[in-house]
Protein backbone atom coordinates (compact mmCIF):
# COMPACT_ATOMS: atom_id res chain seq x y z
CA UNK A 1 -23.46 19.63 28.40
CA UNK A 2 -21.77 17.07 26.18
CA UNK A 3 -18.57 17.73 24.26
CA UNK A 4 -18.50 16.47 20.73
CA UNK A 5 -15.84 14.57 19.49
CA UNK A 6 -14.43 15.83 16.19
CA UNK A 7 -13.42 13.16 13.63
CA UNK A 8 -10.09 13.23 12.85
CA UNK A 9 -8.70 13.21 9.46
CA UNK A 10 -4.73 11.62 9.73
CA UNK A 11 -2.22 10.72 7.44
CA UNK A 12 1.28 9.53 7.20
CA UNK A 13 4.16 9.20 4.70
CA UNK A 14 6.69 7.38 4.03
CA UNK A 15 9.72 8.05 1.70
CA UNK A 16 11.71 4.65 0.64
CA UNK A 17 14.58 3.87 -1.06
CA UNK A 18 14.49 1.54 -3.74
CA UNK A 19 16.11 -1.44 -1.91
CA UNK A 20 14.51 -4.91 -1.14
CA UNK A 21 15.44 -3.93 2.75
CA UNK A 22 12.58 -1.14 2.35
CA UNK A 23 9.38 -3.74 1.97
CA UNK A 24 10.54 -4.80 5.63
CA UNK A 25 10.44 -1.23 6.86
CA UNK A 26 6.69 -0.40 5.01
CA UNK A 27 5.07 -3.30 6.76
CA UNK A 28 6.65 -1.81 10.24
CA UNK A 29 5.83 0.99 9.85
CA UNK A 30 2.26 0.18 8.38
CA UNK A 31 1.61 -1.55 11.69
CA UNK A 32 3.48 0.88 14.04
CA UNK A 33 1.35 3.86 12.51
CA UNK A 34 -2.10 1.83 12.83
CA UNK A 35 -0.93 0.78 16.74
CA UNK A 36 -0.21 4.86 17.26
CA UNK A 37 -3.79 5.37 16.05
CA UNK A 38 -5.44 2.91 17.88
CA UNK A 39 -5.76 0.02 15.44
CA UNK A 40 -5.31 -3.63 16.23
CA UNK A 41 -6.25 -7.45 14.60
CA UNK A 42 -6.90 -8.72 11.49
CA UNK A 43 -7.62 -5.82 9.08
CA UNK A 44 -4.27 -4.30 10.61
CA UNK A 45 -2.40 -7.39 9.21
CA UNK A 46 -4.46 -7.53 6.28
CA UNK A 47 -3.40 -3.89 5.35
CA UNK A 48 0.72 -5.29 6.41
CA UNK A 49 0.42 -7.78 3.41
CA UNK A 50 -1.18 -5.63 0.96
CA UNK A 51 1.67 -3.02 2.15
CA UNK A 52 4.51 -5.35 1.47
CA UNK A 53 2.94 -6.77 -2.26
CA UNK A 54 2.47 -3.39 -3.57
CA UNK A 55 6.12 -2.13 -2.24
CA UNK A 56 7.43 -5.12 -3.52
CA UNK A 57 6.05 -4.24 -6.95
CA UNK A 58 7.41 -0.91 -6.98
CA UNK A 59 10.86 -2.00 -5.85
CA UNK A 60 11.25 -5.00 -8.41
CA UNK A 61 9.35 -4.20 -11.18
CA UNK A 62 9.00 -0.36 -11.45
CA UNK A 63 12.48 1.02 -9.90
CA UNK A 64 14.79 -1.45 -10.67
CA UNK A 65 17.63 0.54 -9.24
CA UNK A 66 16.63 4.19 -10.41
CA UNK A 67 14.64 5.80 -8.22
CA UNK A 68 12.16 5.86 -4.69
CA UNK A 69 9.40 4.68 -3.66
CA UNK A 70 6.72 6.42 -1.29
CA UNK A 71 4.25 5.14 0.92
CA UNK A 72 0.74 7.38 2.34
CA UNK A 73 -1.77 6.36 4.76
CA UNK A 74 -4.84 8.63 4.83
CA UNK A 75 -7.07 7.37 7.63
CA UNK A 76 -10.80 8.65 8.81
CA UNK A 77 -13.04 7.08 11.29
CA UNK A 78 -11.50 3.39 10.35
CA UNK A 79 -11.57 3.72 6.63
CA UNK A 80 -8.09 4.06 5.69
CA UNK A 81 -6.41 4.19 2.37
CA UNK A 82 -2.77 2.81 1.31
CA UNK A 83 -1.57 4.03 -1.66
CA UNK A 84 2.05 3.02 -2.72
CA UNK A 85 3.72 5.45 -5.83
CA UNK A 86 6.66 4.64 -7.77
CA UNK A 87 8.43 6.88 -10.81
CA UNK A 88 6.87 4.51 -13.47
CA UNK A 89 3.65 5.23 -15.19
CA UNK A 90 2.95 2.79 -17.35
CA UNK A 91 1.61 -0.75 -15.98
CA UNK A 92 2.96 -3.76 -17.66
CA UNK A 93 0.60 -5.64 -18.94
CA UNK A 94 1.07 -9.39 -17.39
CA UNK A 95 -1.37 -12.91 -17.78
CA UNK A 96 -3.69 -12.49 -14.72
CA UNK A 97 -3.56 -16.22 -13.99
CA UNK A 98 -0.08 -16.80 -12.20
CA UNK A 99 1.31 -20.18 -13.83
CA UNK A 100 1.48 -23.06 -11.44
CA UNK A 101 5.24 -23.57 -10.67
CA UNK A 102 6.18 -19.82 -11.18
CA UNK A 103 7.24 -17.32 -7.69
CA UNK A 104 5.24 -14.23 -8.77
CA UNK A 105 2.20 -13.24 -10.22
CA UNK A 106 0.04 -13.45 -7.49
CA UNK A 107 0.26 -10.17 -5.13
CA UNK A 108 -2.09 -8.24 -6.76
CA UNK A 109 -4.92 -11.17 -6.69
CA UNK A 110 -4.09 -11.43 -2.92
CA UNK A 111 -4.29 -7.39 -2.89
CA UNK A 112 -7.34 -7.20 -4.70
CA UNK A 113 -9.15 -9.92 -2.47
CA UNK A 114 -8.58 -8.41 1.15
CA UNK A 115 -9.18 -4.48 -0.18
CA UNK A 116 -12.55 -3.18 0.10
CA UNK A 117 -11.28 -0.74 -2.96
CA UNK A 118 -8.62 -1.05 -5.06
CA UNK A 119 -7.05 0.96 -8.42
CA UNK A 120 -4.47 2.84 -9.79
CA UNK A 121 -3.63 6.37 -10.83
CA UNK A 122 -1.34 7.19 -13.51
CA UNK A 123 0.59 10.20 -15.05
CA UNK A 124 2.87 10.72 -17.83
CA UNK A 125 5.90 11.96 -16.60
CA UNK A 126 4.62 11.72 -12.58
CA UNK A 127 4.96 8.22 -12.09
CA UNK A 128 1.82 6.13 -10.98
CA UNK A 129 0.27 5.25 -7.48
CA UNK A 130 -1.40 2.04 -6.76
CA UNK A 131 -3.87 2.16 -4.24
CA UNK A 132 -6.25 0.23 -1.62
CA UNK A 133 -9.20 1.14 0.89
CA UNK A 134 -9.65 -1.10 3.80
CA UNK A 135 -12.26 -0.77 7.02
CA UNK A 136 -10.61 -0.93 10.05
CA UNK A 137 -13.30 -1.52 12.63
């Protein structure tokens, strides 16, 4: 007789302040949670950077000194999800081409190109969550 093996469904979370010092600790611990579950390699990294844009959003743009940001890892069978909320709910509207000589604009181009699945959920009053899929094996 075989035994089955039973999927498992994990996740993970996060609770950051709103500091620049916390998109350091997201991509650790991003990585460190992955390693515990038995990820490694490219899509690990891949899933670092898109960790430390969308925290980085949240910190600069949404908190700007009033409030936290969370992080949540949902994984099953190597699909995993990211999402990243903050306490604002709107989404300011920017140009989606990043000028030439200009530092920001392009973290959620670079997000949207290594996700398999990418959006955002938003709620008057509840803040929003930005969120990615990525396959891990």
């Amino acid at each position: 007789m075989s035994a089955l093996s039973t999927p498992l469904f994990r996740i993970s979370e996060l609770c950051l302040a709103d500091h620049s010092t916390s998109v350091r600790t997201a991509r650790r611990y991003v990585r460190d949670q992955l390693d515990s579950w038995g990820y490694r390699g490219d899509k690990v990294d891949d899933l670092v950077l898109i960790a430390s844009e969308l925290v980085t959003n949240a910190v600069v743009h949404a908190c700007q000194g009033h409030g936290e940001v969370r992080l949540y890892l949902q994984e099953f069978t190597g699909d995993c999800r990211l999402e990243v909320w903050d306490p604002r709910f709107d989404l300011p509207l920017q140009d989606r081409r990043p000028r030439r000589f200009r530092e920001g604009g392009r973290g959620i181009e670079l997000v949207r190109e290594l996700a398999l699945d990418f959006g955002v959920i938003t709620r008057r009053g509840s803040g929003k969550r930005v969120w990615v899929r990525i396959l891990l094996n």
